[in-house]
Protein backbone atom coordinates (compact mmCIF):
# COMPACT_ATOMS: atom_id res chain seq x y z
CA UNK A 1 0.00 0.00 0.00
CA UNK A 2 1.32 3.46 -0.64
CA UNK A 3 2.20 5.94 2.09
CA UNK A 4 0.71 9.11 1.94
CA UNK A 5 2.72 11.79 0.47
CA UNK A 6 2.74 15.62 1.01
CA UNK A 7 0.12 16.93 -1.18
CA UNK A 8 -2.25 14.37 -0.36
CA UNK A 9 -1.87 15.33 3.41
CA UNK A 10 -2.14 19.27 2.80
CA UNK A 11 -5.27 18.59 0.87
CA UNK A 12 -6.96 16.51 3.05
CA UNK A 13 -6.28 18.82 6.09
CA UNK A 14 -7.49 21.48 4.33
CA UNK A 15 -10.75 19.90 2.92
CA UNK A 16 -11.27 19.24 6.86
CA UNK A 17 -11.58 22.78 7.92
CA UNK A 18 -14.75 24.72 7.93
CA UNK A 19 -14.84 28.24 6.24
CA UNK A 20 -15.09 30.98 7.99
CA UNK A 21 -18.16 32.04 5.62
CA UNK A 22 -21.85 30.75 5.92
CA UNK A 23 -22.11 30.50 2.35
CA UNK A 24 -22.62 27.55 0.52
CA UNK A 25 -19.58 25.61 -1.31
CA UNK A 26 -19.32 22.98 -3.86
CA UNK A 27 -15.86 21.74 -2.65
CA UNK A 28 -15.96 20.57 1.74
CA UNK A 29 -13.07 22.72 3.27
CA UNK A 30 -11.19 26.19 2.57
CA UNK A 31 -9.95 27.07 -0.39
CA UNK A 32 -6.40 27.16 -1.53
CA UNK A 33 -6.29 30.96 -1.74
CA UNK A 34 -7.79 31.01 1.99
CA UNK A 35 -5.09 28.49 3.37
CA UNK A 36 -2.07 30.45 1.57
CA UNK A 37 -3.20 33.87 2.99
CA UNK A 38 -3.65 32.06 6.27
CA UNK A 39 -0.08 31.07 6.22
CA UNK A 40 1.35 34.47 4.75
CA UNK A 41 1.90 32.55 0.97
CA UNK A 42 1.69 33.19 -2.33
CA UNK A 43 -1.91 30.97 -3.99
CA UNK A 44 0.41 30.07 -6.86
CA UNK A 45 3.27 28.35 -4.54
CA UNK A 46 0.91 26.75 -2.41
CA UNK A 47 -1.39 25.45 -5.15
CA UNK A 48 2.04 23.80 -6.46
CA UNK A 49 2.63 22.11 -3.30
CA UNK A 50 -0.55 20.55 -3.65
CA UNK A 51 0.35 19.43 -6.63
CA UNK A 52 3.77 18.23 -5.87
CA UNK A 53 6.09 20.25 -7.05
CA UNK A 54 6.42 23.57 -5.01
CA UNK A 55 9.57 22.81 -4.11
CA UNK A 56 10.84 21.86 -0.31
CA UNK A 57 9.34 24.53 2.24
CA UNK A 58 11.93 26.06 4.90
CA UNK A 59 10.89 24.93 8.98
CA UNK A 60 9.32 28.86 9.09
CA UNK A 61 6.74 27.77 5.47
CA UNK A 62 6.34 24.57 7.77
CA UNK A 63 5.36 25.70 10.98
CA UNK A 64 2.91 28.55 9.57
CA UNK A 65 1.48 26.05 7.36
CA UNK A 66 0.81 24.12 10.61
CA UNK A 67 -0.81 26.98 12.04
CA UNK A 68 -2.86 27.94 8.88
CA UNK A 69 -4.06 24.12 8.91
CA UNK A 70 -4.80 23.92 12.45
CA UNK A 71 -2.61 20.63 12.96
CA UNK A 72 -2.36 19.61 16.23
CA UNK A 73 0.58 17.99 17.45
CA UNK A 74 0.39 14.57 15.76
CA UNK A 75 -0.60 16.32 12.34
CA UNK A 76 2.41 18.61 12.59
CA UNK A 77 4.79 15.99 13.14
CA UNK A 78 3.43 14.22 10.06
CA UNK A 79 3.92 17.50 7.91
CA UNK A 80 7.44 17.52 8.79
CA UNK A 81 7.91 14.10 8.33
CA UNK A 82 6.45 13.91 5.05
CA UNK A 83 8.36 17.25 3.71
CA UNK A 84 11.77 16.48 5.50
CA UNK A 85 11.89 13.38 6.14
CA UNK A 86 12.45 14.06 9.98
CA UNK A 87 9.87 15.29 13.14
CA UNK A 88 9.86 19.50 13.45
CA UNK A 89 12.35 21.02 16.29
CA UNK A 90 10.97 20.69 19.90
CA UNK A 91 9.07 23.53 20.87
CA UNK A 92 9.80 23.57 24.69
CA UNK A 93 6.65 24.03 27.12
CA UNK A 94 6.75 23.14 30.94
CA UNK A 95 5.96 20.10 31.15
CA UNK A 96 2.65 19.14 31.61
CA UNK A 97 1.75 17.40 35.01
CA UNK A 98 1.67 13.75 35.82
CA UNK A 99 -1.74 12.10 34.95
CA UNK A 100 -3.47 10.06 37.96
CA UNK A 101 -3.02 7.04 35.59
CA UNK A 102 0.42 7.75 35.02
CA UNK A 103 1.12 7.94 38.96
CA UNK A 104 -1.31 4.35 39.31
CA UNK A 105 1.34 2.86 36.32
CA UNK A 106 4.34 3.75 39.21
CA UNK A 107 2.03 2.88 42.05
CA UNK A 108 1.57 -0.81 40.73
CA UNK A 109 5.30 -1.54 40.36
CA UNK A 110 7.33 -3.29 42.74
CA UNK A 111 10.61 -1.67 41.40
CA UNK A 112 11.83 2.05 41.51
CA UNK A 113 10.30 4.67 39.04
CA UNK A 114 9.87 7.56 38.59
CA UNK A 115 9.31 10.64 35.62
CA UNK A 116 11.64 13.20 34.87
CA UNK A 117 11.10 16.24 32.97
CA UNK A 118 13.78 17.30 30.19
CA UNK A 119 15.84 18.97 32.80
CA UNK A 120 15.71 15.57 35.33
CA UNK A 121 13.74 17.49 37.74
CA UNK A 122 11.74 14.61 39.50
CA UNK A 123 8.12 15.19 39.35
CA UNK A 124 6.59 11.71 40.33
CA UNK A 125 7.60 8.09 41.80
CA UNK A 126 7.00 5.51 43.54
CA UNK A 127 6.83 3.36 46.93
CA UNK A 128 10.27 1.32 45.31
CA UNK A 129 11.89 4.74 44.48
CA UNK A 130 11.31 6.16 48.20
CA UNK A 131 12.76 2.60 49.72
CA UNK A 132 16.04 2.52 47.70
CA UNK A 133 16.66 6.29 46.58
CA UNK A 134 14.88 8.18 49.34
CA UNK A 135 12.22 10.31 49.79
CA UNK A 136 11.58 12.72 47.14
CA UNK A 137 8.28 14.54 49.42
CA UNK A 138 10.57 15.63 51.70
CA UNK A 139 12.72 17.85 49.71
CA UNK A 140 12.21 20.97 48.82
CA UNK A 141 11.07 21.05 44.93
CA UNK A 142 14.31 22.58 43.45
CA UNK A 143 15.90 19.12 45.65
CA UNK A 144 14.39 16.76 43.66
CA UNK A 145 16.43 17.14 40.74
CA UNK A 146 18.87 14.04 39.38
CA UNK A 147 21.89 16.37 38.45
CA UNK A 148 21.94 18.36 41.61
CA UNK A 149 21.71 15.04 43.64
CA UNK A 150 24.03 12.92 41.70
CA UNK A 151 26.64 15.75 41.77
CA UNK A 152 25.93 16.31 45.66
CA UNK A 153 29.12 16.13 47.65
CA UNK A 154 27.42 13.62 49.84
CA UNK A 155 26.43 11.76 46.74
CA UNK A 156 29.09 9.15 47.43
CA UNK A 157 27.62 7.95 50.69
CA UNK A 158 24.75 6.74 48.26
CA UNK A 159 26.59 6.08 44.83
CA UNK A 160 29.02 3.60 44.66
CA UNK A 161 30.73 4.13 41.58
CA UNK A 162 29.36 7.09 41.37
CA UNK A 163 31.49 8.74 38.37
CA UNK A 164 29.91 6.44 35.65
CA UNK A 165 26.38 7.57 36.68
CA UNK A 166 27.40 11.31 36.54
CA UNK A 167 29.03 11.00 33.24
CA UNK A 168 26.47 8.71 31.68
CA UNK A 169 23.53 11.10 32.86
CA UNK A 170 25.12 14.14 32.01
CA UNK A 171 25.54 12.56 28.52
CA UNK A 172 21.92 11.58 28.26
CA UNK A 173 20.92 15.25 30.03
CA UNK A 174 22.50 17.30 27.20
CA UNK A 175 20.72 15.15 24.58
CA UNK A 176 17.29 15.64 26.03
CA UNK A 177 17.07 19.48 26.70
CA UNK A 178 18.19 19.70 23.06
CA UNK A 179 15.26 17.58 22.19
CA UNK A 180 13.06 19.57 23.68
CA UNK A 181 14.44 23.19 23.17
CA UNK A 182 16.18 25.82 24.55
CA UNK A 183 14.68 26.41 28.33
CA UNK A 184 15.98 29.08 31.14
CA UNK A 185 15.69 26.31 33.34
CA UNK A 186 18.05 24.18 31.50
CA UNK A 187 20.72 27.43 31.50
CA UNK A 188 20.10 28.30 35.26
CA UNK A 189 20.86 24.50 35.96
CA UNK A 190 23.78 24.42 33.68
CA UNK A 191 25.16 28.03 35.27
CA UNK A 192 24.88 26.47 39.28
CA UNK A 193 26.51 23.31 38.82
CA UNK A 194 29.45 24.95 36.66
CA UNK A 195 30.21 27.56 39.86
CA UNK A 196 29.20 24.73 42.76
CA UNK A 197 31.09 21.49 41.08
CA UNK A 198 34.53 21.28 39.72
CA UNK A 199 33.44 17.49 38.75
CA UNK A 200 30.37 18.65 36.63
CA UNK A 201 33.11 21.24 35.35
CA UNK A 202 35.63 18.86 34.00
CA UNK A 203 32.55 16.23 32.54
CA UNK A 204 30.19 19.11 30.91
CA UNK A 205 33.92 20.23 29.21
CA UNK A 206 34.39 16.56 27.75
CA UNK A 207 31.30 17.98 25.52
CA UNK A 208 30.09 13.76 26.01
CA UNK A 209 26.34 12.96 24.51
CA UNK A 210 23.99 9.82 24.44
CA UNK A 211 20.64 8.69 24.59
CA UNK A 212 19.32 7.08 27.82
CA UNK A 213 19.54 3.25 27.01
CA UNK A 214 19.77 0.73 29.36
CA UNK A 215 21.77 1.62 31.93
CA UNK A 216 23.67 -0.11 35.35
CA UNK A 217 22.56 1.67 38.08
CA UNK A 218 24.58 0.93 41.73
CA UNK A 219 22.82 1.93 44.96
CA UNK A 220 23.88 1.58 48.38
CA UNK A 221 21.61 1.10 51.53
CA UNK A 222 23.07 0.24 55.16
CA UNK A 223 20.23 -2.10 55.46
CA UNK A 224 20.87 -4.44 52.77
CA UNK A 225 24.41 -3.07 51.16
CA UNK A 226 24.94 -2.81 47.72
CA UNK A 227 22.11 -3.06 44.89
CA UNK A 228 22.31 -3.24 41.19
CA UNK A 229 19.89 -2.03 38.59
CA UNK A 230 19.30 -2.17 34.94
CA UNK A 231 17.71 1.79 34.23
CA UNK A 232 15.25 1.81 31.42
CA UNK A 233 13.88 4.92 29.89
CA UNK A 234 10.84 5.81 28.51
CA UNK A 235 8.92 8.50 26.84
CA UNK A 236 5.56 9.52 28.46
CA UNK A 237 3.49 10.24 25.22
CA UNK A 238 1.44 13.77 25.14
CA UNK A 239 3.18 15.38 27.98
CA UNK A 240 5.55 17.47 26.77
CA UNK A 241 8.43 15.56 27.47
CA UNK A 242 8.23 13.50 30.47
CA UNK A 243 10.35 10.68 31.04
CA UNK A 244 9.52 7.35 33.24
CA UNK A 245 12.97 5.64 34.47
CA UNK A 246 12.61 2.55 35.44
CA UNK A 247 15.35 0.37 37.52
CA UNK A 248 14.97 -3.36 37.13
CA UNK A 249 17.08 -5.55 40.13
CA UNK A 250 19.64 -6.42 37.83
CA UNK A 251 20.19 -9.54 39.96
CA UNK A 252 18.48 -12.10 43.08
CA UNK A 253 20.32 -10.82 45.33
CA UNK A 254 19.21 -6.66 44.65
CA UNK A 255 15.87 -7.93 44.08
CA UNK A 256 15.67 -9.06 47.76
CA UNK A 257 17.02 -6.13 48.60
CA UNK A 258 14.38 -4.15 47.40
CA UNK A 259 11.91 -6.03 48.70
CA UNK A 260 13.75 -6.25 51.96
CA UNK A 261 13.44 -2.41 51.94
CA UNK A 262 9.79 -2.06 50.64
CA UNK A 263 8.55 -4.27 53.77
CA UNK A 264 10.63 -1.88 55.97
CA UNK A 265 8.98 0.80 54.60
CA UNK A 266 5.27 0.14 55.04
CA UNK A 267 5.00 -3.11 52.51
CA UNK A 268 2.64 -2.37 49.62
């Protein structure tokens, strides 16, 4: 079966918008000349891109196009796929807040989660995640964020090995808040750990970048000593780019662990 291609997809989004008018039309939709003026084009360019050969519209033609069109998110993706061949830049919005069957999804596992926003500020989690990595509802909001923890002087009494998590999250952290655009959070963050940590100094200079993956992931608890974890990432679809992290025992003996520490804390 064929894939849809550009001009099929402007034409059918605009044939799906009502006119502004109350007249009557033969055709369902706007017009051509009505969509072009919308998006600040010419009738005679746009009329070629319906018909294929209009040439390859700049990101700007794109987005206003979008707007003209009234695409919502999905729909705009599509547009860019189908004219580039890749999704549009991130437009970066806070992100939106954790659904209540988001937080039930963490609620019913037995092993740490939680989501992070673009920046790793932690936003939800669960029972697991309090047990092994500690409370995140008793820190103050700007607390419960992974670099500031992770690059915590006392970070050590908590993170064996605690160098490959820095580097390997400061690796995935640069990817994702280029994902999702440009943010004053993201530069205020950057700015206070460059003056407050020489380490986050020399491993933000080593310019370092990857995706999340699956990651190892070494805790330490008095209680039961050292536990190992498999991290998993994933995206949390429509919310403006939420995370959920998920660490999986990566062995028995962590596994007990955290279910040694889950009873201590309350059980399910």
């Amino acid at each position: 079966m064929a894939t849809t291609t550009l001009p099929e997809f402007l034409r059918s989004r605009r044939e799906r918008l009502h006119p502004e008018s109350t007249g009557r039309r033969r055709t369902p939709g706007l017009r051509r000349e009505e969509v072009a003026a919308r998006a600040g084009v010419s009738v005679t360019w746009y009329t070629w891109l319906e018909q294929g050969r209009g040439g390859v519209p700049s990101d700007d033609v794109l987005e206003r196009l979008a707007r003209a069109l009234e695409l919502d998110d999905t729909n705009r993706e599509m547009l860019f796929l189908l004219a580039h061949a890749r999704p549009p830049p991130r437009r970066y919005t806070p992100p939106s807040e954790v659904t209540p069957t988001l937080q039930r999804v963490l609620d019913s596992l037995r092993v740490p989660a939680f989501v992070k926003t673009p920046t790793f500020q932690i936003v939800a989690w669960n029972r697991a995640a309090v047990a092994v990595i500690g409370d995140y509802a008793a820190l103050a909001e700007r607390d419960r964020n992974m670099l500031r923890r992770v690059f915590h002087p006392e970070a050590a009494t908590f993170l064996p090995h605690g160098e490959d998590m820095r580097r390997t999250a400061l690796a995935a952290f640069r990817v994702d808040i280029e994902r999702a655009g440009a943010s004053e959070e993201a530069a205020a963050l950057v700015d206070e750990l460059m003056q407050t940590s020489e380490e986050f100094r020399r491993l933000w200079a080593e310019n370092e970048l990857s995706t999340h993956g699956v990651k190892s992931r070494r805790f330490f608890r008095p209680e039961v000593g050292e536990l190992l974890f498999d991290a998993s990432t994933f995206s949390v679809d429509d919310s403006d780019g939420l995370s959920m992290v998920v660490l999986s025992p990566a062995d028995d003996a962590s596994a007990r662990g955290v279910e040694q520490l889950l009873n201590d804390h309350g059980g399910r």
